[in-house]
C-alpha atoms as a PDB file:
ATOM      1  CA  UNK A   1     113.625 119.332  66.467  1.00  0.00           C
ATOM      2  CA  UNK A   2     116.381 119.673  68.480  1.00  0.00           C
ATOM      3  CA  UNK A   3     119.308 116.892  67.880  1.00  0.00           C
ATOM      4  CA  UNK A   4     119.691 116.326  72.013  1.00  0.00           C
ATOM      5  CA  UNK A   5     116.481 116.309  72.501  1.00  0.00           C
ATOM      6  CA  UNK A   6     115.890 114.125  69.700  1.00  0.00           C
ATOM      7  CA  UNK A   7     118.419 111.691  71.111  1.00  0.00           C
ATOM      8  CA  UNK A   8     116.828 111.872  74.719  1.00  0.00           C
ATOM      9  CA  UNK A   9     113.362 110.597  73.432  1.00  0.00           C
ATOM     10  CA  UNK A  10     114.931 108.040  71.590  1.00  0.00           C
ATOM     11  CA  UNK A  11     116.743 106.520  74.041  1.00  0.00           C
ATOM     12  CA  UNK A  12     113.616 106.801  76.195  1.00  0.00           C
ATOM     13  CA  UNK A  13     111.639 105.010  73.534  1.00  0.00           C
ATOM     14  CA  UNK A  14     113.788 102.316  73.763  1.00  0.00           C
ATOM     15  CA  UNK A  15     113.972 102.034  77.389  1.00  0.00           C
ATOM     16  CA  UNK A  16     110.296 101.714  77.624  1.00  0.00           C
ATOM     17  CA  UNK A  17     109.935  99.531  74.705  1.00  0.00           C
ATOM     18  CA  UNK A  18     112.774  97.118  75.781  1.00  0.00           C
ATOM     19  CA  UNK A  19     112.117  97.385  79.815  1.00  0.00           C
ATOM     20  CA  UNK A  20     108.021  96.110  78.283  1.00  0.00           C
ATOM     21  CA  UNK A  21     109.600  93.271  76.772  1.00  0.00           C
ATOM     22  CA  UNK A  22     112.045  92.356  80.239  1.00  0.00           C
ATOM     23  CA  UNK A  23     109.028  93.145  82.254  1.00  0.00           C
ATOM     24  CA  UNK A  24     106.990  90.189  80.952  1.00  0.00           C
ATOM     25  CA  UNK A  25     109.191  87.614  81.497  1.00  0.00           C
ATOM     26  CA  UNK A  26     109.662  86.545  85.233  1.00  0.00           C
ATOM     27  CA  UNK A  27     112.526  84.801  86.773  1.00  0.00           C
ATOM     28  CA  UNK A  28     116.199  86.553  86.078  1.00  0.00           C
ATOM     29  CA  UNK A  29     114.577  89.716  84.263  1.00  0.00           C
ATOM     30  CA  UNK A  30     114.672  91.211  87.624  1.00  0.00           C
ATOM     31  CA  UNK A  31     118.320  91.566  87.573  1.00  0.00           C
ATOM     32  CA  UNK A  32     118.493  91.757  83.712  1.00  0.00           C
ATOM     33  CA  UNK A  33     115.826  94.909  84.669  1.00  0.00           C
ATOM     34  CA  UNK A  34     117.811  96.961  87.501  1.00  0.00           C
ATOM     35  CA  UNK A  35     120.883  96.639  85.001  1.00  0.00           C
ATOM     36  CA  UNK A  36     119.307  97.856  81.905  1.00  0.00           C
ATOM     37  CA  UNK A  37     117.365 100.709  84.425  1.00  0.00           C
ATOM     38  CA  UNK A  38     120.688 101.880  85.489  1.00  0.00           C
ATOM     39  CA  UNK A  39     122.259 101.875  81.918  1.00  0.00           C
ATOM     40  CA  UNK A  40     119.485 103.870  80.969  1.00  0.00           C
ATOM     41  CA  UNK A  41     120.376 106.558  83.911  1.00  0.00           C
ATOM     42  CA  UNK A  42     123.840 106.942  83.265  1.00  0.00           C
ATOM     43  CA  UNK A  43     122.938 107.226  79.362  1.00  0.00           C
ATOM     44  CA  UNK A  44     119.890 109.590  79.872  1.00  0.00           C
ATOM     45  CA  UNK A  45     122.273 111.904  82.067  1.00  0.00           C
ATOM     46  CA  UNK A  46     125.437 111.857  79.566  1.00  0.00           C
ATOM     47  CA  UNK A  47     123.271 112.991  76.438  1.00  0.00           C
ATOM     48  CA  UNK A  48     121.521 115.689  78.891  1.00  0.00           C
ATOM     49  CA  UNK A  49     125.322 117.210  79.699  1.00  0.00           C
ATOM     50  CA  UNK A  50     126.136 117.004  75.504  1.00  0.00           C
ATOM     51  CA  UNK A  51     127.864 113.536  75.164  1.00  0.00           C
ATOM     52  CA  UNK A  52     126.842 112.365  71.912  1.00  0.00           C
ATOM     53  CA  UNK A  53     127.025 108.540  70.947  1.00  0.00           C
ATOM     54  CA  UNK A  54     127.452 107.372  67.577  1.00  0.00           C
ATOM     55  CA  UNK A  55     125.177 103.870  68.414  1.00  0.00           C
ATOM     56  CA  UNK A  56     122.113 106.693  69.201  1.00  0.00           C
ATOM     57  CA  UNK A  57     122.851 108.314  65.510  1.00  0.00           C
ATOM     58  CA  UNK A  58     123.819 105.303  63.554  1.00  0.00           C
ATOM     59  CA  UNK A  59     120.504 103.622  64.722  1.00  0.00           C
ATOM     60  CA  UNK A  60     118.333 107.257  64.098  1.00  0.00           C
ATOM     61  CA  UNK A  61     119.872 107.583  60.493  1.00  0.00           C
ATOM     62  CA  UNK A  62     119.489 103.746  59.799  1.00  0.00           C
ATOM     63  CA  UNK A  63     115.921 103.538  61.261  1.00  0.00           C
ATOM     64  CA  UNK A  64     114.078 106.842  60.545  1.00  0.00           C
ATOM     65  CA  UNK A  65     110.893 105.597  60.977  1.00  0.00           C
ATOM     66  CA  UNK A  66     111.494 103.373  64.208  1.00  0.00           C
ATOM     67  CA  UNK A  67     113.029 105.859  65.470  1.00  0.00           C
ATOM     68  CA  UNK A  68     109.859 108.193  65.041  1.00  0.00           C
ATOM     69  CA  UNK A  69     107.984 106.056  66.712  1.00  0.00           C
ATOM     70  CA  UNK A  70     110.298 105.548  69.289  1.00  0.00           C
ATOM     71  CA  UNK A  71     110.834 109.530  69.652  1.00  0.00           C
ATOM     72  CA  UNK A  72     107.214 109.892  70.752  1.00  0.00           C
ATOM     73  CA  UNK A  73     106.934 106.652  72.876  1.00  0.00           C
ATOM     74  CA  UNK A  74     109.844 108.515  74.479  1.00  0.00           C
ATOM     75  CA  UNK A  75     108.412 111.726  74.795  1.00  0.00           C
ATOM     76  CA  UNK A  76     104.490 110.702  75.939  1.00  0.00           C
ATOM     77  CA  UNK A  77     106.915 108.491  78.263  1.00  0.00           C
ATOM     78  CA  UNK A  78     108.537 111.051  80.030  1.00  0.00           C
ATOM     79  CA  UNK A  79     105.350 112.815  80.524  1.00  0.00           C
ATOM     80  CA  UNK A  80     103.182 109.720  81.617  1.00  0.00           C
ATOM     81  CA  UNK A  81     106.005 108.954  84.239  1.00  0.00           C
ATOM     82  CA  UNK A  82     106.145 112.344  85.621  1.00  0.00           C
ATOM     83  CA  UNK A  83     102.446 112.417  85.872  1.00  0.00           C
ATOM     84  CA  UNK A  84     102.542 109.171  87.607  1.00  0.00           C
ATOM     85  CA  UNK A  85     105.003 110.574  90.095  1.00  0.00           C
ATOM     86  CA  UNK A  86     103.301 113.674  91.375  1.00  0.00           C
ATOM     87  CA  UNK A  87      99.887 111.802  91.006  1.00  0.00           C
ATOM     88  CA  UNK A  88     100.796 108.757  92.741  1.00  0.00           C
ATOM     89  CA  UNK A  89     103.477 109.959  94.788  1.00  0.00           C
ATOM     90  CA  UNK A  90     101.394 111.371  97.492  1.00  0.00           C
ATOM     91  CA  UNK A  91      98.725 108.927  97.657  1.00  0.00           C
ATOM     92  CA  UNK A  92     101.273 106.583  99.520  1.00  0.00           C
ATOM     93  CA  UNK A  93     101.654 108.670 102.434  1.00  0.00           C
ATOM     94  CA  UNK A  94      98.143 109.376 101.952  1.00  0.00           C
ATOM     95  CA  UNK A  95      95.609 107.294 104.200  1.00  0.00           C
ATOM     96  CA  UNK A  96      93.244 105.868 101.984  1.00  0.00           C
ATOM     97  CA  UNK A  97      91.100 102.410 101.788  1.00  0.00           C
ATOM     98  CA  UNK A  98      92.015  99.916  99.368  1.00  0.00           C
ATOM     99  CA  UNK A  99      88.837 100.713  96.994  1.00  0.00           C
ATOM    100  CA  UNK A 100      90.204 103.901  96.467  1.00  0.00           C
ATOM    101  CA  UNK A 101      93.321 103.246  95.638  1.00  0.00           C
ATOM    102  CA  UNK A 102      92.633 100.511  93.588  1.00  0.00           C
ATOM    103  CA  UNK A 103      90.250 102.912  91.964  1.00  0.00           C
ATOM    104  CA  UNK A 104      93.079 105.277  91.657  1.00  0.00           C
ATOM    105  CA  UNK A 105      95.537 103.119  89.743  1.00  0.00           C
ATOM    106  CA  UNK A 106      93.024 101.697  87.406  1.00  0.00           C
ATOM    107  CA  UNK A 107      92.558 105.425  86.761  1.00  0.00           C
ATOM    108  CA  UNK A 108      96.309 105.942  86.218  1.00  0.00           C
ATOM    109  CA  UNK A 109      96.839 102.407  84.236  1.00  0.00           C
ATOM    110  CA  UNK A 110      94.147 103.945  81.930  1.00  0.00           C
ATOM    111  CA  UNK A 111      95.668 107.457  81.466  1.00  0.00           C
ATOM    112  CA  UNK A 112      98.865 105.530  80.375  1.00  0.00           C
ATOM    113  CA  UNK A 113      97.270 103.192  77.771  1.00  0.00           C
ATOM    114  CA  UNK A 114      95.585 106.204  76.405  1.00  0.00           C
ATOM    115  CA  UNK A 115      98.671 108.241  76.356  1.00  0.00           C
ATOM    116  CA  UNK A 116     100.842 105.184  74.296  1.00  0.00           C
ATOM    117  CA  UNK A 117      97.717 104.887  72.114  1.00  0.00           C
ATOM    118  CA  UNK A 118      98.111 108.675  71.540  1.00  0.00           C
ATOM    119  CA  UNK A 119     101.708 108.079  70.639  1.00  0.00           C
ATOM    120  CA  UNK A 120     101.464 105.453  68.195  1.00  0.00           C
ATOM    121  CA  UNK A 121      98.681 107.301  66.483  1.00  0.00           C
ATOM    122  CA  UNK A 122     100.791 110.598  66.343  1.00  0.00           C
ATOM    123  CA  UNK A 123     104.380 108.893  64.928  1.00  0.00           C
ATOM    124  CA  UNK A 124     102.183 106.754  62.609  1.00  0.00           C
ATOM    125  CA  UNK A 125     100.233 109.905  61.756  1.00  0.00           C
ATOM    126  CA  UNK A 126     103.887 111.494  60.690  1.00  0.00           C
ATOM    127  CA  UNK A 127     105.519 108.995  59.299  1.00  0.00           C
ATOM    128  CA  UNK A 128     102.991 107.814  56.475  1.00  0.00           C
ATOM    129  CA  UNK A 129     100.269 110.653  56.325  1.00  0.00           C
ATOM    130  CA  UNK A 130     102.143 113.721  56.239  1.00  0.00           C
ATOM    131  CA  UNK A 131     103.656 114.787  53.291  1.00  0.00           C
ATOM    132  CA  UNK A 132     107.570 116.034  53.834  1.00  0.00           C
END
């Protein structure tokens, strides 16, 4: 796999992992949450234009099979949240009653349980049953 994109799911691994963990507690997280989402901007955009950072390898090389699992949280991540986008999206300038959209983001919250299910059972699935 590519060493940039390797780096880019990582770093969105941890970014959902970490922005779970701030999103359960109440109270300051809100500002502890816009800071970490705007770290995670700036970050995302310097390893897309070839910036490396040594914290991103040191923790890859120290943690390879975190970082597994964090490489396809990242990944199903990017996806889910790009599906949520053009699927939700235009349902807000859509009229529609409130059955239907609350029928509509139980439907989503599903497809994105599934998806981190489907995640976890794919990294674990490479890191302990596949033979290297």
């Amino acid at each position: 796999m590519n060493e940039k994109t390797k780096e880019i799911c990582v770093l969105g691994g941890l970014y959902f992992a970490i922005s779970y963990i701030i999103d359960l507690i109440d109270g300051f997280a809100n500002n502890l949450s816009m800071i970490f989402d705007i770290l995670f901007v700036i970050l995302f955009f310097m390893i897309l234009f070839g910036k490396k950072f040594a914290f991103l390898q040191k923790f890859i090389n120290k943690f390879p099979k975190l970082s597994v699992y964090l490489y396809y949280v990242g990944f199903v991540g990017y996806i889910l949240f790009v599906f949520d986008l053009l699927f939700l999206g235009p349902t807000e300038f859509i009229s529609l009653s409130d059955a239907v959209q609350k029928y509509i983001a139980w439907g989503v919250a599903t497809i994105n349980i599934v998806g981190v299910l489907l995640a976890l059972i794919l990294a674990t699935r490479k890191v302990f049953l596949l033979k290297k």
